[in-house]
C-alpha atoms as a PDB file:
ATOM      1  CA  UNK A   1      39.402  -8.525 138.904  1.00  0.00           C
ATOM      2  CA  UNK A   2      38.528  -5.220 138.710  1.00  0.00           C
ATOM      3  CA  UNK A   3      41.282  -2.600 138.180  1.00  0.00           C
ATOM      4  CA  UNK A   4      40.857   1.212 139.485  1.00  0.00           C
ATOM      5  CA  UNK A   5      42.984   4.193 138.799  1.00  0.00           C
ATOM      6  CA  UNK A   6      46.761   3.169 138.655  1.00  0.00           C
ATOM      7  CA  UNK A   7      47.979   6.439 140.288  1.00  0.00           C
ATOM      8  CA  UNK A   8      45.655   5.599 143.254  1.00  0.00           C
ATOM      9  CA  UNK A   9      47.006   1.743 143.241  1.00  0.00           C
ATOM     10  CA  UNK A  10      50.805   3.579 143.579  1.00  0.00           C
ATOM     11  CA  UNK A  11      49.746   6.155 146.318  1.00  0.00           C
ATOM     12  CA  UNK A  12      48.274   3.294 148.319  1.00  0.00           C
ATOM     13  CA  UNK A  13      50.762   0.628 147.526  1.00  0.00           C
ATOM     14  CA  UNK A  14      53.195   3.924 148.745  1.00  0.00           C
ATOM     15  CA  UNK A  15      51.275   4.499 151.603  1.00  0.00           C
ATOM     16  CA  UNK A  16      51.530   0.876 153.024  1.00  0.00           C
ATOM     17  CA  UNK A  17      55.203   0.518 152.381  1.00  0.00           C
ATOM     18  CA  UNK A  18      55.528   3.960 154.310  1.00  0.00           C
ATOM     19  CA  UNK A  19      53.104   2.191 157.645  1.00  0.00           C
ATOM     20  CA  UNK A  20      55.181  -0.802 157.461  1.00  0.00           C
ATOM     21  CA  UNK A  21      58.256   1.300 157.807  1.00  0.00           C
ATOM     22  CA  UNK A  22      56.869   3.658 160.389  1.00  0.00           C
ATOM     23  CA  UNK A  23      56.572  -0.189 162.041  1.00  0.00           C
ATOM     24  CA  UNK A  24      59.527  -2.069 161.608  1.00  0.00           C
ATOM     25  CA  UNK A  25      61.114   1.320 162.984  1.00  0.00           C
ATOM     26  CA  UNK A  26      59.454   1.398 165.854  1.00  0.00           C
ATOM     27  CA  UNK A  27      59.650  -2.532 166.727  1.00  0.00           C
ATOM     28  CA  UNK A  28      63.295  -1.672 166.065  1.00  0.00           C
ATOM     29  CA  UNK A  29      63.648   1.528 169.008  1.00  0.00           C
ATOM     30  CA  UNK A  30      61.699  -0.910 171.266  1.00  0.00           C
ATOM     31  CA  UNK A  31      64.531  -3.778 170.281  1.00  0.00           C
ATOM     32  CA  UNK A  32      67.265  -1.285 170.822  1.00  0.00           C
ATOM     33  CA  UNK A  33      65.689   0.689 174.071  1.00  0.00           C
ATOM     34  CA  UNK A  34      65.444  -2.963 175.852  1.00  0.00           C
ATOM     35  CA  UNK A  35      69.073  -3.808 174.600  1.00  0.00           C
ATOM     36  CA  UNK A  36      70.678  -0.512 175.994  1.00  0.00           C
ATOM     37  CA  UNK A  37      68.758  -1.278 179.456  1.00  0.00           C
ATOM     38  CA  UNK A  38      70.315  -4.549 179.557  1.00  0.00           C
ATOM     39  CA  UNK A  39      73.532  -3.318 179.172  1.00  0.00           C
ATOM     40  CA  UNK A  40      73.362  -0.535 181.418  1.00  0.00           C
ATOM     41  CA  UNK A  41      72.069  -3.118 184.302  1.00  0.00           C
ATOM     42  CA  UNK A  42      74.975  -5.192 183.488  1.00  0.00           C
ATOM     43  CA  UNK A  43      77.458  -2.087 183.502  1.00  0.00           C
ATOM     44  CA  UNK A  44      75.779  -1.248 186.684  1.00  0.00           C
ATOM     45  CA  UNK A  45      75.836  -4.886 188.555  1.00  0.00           C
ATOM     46  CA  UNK A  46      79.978  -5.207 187.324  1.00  0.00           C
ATOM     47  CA  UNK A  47      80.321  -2.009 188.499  1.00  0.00           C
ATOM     48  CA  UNK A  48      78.928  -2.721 191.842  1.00  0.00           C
ATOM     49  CA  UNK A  49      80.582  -6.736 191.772  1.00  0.00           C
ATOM     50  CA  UNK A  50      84.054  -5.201 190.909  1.00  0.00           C
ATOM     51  CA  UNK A  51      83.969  -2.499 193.935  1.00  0.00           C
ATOM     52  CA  UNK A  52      82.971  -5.267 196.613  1.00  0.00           C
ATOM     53  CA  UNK A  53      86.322  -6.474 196.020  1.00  0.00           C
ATOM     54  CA  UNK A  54      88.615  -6.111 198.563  1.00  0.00           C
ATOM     55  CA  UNK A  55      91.050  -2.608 197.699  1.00  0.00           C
ATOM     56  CA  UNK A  56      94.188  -4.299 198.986  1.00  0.00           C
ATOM     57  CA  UNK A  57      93.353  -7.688 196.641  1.00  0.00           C
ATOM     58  CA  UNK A  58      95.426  -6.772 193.244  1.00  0.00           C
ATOM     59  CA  UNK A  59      93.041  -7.345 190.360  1.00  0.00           C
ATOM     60  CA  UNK A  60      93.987  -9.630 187.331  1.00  0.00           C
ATOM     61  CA  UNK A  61      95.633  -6.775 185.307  1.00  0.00           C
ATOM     62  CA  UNK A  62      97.786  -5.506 188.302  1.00  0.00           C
ATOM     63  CA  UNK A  63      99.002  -9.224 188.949  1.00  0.00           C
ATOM     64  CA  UNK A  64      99.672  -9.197 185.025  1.00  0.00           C
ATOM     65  CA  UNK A  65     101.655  -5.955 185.272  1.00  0.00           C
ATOM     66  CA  UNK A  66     103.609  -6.911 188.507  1.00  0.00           C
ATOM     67  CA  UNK A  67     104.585 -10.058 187.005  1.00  0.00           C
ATOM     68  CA  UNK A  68     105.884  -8.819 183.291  1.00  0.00           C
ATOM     69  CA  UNK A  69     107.636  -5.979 185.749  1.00  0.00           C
ATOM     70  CA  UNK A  70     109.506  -8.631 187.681  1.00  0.00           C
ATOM     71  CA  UNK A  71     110.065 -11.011 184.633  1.00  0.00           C
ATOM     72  CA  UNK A  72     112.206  -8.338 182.187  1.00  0.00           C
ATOM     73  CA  UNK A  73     113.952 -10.581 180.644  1.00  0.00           C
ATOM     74  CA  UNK A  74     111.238 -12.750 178.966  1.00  0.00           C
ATOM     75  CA  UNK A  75     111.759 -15.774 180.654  1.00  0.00           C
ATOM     76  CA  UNK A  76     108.127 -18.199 181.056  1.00  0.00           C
ATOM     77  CA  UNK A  77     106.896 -17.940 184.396  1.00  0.00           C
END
């Protein structure tokens, strides 16, 4: 096996490490770019699920509230 300059070796072996990063970080941004669109689409589509509901309907939380407001004194339902 034939050997060359060792400084050269390092600025290469450098060089590669630096393209592989350069890499991984931009599989990563493409990763995280298709993640965030996700969410957003699912932000948007329970945003638009939740306002179909009826306004006079009481959600989930309001039934919670009006029920611990009517039962005070800790008594199971």
């Amino acid at each position: 096996m034939f050997l060359k300059n060792p400084i050269s070796i390092s600025l290469r072996s450098s060089l590669v490490e630096e393209m592989v990063s350069k890499a991984l970080l931009k599989t990563f941004n493409k990763k995280l770019k298709i993640a965030m669109s996700r969410k957003s689409e699912t932000v948007e589509r329970v945003a638009k699920e939740s306002s179909s509901v009826a306004p006079n309907e009481p959600s989930t939380m309001e039934e919670n509230a009006n029920h611990a407001a009517n039962n005070k004194d800790g008594a199971p339902a």
